[in-house]
Protein backbone atom coordinates (compact mmCIF):
# COMPACT_ATOMS: atom_id res chain seq x y z
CA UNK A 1 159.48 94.28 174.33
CA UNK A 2 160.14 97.09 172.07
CA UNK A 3 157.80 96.69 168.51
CA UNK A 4 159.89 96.45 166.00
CA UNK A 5 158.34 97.66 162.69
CA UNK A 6 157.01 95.13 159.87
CA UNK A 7 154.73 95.07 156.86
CA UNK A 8 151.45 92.44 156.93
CA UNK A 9 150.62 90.49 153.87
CA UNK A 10 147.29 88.47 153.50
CA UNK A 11 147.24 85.69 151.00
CA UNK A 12 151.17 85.99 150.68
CA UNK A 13 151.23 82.54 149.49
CA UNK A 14 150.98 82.88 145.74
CA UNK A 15 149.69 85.26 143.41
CA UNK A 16 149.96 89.16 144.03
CA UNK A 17 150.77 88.62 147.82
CA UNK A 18 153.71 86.49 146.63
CA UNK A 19 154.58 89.39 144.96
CA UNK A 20 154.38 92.18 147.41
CA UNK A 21 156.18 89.66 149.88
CA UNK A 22 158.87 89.75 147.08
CA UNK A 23 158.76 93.55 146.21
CA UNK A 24 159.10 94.68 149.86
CA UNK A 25 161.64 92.12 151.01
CA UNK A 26 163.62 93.40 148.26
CA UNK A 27 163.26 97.10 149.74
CA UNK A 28 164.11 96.01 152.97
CA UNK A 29 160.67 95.52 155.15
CA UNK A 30 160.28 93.01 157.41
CA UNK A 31 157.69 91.16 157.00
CA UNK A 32 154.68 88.97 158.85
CA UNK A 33 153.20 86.66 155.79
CA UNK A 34 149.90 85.17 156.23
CA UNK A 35 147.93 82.64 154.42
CA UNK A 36 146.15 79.38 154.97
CA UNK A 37 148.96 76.97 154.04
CA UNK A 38 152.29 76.67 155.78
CA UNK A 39 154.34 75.12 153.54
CA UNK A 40 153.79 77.52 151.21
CA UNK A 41 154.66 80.23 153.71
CA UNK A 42 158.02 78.84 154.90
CA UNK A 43 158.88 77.92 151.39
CA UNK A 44 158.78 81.89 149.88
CA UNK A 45 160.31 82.50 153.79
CA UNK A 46 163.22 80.82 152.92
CA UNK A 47 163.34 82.34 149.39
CA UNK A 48 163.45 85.84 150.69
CA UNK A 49 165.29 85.71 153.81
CA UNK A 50 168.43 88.22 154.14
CA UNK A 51 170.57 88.71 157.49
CA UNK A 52 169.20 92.33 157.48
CA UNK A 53 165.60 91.47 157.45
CA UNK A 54 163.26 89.65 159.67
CA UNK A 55 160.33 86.99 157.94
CA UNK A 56 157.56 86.03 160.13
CA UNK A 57 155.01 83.32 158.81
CA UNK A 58 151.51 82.78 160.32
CA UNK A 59 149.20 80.31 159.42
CA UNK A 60 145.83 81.71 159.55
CA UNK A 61 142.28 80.63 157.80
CA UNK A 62 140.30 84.05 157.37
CA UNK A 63 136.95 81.46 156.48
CA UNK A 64 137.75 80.56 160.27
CA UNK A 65 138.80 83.20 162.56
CA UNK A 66 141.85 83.98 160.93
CA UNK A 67 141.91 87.76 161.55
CA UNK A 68 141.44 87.17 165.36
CA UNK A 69 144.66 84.70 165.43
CA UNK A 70 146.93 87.11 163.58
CA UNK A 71 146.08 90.33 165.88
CA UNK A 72 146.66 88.25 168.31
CA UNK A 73 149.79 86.72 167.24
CA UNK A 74 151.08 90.67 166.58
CA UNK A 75 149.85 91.65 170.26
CA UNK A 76 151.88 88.62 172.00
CA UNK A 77 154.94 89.34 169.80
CA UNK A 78 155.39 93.25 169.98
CA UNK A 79 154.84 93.69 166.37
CA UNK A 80 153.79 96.62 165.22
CA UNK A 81 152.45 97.14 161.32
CA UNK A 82 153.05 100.10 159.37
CA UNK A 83 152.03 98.63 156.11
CA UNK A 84 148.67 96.45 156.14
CA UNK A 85 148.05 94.88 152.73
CA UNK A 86 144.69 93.24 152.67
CA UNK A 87 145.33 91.03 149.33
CA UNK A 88 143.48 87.99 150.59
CA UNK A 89 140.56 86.90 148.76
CA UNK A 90 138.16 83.95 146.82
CA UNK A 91 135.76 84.34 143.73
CA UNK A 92 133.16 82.08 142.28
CA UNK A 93 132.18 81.80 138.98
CA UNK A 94 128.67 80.67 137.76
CA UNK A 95 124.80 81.30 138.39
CA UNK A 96 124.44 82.49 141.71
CA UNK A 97 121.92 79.93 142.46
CA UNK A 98 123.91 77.19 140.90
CA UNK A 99 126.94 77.76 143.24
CA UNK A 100 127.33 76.64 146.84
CA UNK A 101 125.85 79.02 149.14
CA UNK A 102 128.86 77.96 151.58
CA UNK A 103 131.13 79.52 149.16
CA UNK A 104 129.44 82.30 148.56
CA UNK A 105 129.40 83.13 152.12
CA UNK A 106 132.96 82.08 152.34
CA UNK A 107 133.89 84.79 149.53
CA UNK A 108 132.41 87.75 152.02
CA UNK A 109 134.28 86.75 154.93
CA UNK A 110 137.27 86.27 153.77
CA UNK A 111 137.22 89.12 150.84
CA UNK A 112 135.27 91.50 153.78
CA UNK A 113 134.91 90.59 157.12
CA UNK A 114 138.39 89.65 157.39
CA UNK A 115 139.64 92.93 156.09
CA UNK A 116 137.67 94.89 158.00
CA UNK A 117 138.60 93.14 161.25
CA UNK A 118 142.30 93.85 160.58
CA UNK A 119 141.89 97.01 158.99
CA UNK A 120 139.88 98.07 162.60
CA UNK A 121 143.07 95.88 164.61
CA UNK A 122 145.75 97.74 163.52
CA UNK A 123 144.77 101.45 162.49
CA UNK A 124 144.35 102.85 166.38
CA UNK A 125 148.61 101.98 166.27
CA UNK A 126 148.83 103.88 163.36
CA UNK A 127 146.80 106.68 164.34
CA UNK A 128 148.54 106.45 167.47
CA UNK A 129 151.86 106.76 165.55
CA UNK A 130 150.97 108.93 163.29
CA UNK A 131 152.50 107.04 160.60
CA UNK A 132 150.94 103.58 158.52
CA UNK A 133 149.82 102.86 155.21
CA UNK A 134 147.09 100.24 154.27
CA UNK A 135 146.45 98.70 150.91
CA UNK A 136 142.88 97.20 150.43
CA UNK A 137 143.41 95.11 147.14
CA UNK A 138 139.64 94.96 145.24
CA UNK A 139 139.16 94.76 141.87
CA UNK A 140 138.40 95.88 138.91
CA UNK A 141 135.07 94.20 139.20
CA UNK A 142 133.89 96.48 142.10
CA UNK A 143 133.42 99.05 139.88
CA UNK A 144 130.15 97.24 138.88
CA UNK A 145 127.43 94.23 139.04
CA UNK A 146 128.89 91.36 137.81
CA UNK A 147 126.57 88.87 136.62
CA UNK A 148 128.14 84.83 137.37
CA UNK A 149 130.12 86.40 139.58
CA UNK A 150 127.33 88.32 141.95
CA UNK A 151 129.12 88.02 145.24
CA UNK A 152 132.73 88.27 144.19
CA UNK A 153 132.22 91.59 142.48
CA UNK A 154 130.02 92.72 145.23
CA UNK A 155 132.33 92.07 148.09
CA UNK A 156 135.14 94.02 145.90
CA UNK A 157 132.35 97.21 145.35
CA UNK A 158 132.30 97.16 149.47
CA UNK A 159 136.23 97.00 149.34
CA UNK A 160 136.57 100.12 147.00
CA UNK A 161 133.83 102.17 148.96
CA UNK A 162 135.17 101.43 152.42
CA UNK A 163 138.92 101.75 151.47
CA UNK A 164 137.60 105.44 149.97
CA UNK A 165 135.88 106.02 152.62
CA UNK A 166 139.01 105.68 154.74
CA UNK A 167 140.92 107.60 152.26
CA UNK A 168 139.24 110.55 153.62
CA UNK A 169 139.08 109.68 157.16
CA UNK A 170 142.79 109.56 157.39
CA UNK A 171 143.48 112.77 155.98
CA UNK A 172 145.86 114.56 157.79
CA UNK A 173 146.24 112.02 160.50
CA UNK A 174 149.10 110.29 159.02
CA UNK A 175 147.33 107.00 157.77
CA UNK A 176 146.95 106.49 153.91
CA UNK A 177 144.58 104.16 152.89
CA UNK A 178 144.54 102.77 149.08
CA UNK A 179 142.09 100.89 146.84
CA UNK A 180 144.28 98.26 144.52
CA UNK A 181 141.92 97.66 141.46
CA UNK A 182 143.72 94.87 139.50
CA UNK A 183 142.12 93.37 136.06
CA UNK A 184 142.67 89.81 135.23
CA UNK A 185 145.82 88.73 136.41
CA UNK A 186 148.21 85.86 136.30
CA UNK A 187 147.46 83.94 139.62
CA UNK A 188 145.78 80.61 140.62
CA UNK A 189 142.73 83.01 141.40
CA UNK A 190 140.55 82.16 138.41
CA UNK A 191 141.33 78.64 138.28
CA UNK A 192 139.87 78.43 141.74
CA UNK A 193 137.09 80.51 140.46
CA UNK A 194 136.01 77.95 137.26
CA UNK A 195 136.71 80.75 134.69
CA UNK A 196 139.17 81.89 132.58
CA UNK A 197 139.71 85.24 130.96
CA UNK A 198 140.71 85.00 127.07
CA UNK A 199 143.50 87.76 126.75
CA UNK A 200 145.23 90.74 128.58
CA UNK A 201 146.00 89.65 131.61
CA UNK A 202 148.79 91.65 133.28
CA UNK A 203 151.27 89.58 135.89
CA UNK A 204 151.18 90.00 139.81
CA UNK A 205 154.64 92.11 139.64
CA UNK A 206 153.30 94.16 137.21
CA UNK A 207 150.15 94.94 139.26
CA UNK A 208 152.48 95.00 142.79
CA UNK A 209 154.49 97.54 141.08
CA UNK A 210 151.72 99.72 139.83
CA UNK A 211 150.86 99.42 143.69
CA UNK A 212 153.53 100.61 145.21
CA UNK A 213 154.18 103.33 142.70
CA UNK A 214 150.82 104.36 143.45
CA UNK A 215 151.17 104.17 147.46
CA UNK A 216 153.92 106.03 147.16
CA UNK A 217 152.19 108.78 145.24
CA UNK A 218 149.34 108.82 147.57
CA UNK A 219 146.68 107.62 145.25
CA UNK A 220 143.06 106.83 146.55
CA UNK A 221 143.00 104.54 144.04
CA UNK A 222 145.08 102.63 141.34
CA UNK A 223 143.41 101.05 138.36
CA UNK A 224 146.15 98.56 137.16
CA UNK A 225 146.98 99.20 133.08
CA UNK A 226 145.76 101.49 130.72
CA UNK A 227 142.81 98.82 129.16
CA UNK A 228 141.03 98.83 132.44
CA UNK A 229 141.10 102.27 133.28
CA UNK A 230 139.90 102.80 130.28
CA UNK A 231 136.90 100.07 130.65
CA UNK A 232 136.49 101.59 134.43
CA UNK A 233 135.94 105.26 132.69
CA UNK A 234 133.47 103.72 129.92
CA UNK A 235 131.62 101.88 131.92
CA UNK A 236 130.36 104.84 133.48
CA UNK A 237 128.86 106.20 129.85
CA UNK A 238 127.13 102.99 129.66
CA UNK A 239 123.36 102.82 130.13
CA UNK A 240 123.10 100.22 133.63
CA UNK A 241 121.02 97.96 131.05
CA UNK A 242 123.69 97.52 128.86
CA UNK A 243 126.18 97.52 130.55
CA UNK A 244 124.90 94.74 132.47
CA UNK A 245 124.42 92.45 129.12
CA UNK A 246 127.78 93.50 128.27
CA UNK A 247 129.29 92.31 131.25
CA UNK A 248 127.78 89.16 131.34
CA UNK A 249 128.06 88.14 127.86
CA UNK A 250 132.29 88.42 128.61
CA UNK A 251 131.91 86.79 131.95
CA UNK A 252 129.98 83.93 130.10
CA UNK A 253 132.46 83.15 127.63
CA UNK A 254 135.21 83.03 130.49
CA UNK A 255 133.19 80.85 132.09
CA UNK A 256 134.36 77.04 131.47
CA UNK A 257 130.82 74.83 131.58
């Protein structure tokens, strides 16, 4: 079978994956949606499906081997990715030792090991291509310690770093590789996380826009909205001690208990 050509979306369910699903079905891509629920999936399948496109849905848990069953699923259908976007993820919000370790642990394989084991499944194809694009979405938050949310902001720190990493790596060889460093956002995301950030939150089609505008400028990284590039550039005036208190006196007030 000849591979036809798609773009991959983790956590396309809701949120920002809803909305690259909906941003690149609208330019044409087809598309292989992931997430953990199916109804979901075939519900925003049947939303964007055209006669000129093609929608694939997997259902795939990254907690649980999720990564594994959608390489997997690409290798026994001849599908070949040109556009990886690594948008699924969890949070917590709390006192590290007040929160389930489970979750915690849950947060780094999903928000890391999961994007590193399709990030390392699919690039040799693009390499071998010469031609692919991969969007690692992190965080605003991985730009420094978070205190009540330890783990979430760490696991987005690793994202940033490795997708820069890559960045560099891929120079010249045809790949591009692109941290996604939203702010607070519109999505179910905090909710699930217990907290709940007062003002300025941008919406996922703003950020997916930003995104693409950005991919197709070849940015290393895009900082979504003028507010948090601006609180990305200050806090790296800040004294670490202060900006530490900082940070967790806004992260407590979000925080609902």
């Amino acid at each position: 079978m000849t591979p036809s050509s798609y773009s991959l979306v983790t956590g396309a369910s809701r949120g920002i994956g809803a909305a690259f699903a909906e941003a690149l079905a609208a330019q044409g891509h087809n598309l292989v949606l992931t997430a953990r629920s199916t109804a979901d999936l075939e519900a925003l399948r049947q939303r964007l499906l055209r006669p000129d496109r093609n929608i694939i849905c997997l259902s795939a848990d990254l907690n649980r081997g999720g990564a594994e069953v959608i390489l997997a699923a690409l290798t026994e259908r001849g599908i070949a990715i040109d556009l990886l976007i690594n948008n699924a993820g969890l949070g917590s919000g709390g006192g590290f030792d007040s929160l389930s370790a489970e979750r915690e642990l849950e947060e780094i394989r999903v928000n890391v090991e999961s994007l590193v084991a399709l990030t390392h499944g699919l690039l040799p194809a693009m390499l071998a291509r010469r031609r692919g694009a991969i969007i690692n979405v992190g965080s605003v938050a991985g730009f420094q310690p978070v205190p009540y949310m330890a783990t979430y902001a760490g696991t987005k720190a690793f994202v940033l770093h490795f997708s820069l990493a890559l960045y560099e790596e891929m120079r010249g060889r045809g790949v591009h590789v692109m941290a996604l460093c939203p702010g607070p956002t519109e999505t179910p995301f905090f909710a699930a996380a217990g907290i709940r950030p007062r003002s300025g939150m941008q919406t996922a089609g703003q950020v997916v826009a930003l995104a693409l505008r950005g991919l197709a400028r070849r940015r290393a990284v895009v900082v979504c909205g003028a507010n948090n590039r601006a609180l990305v550039a200050g806090e790296r005036l800040l004294p670490r001690k202060l900006l530490l208190k900082v940070v967790a006196g806004m992260i407590q007030k979000w925080h609902r208990v």
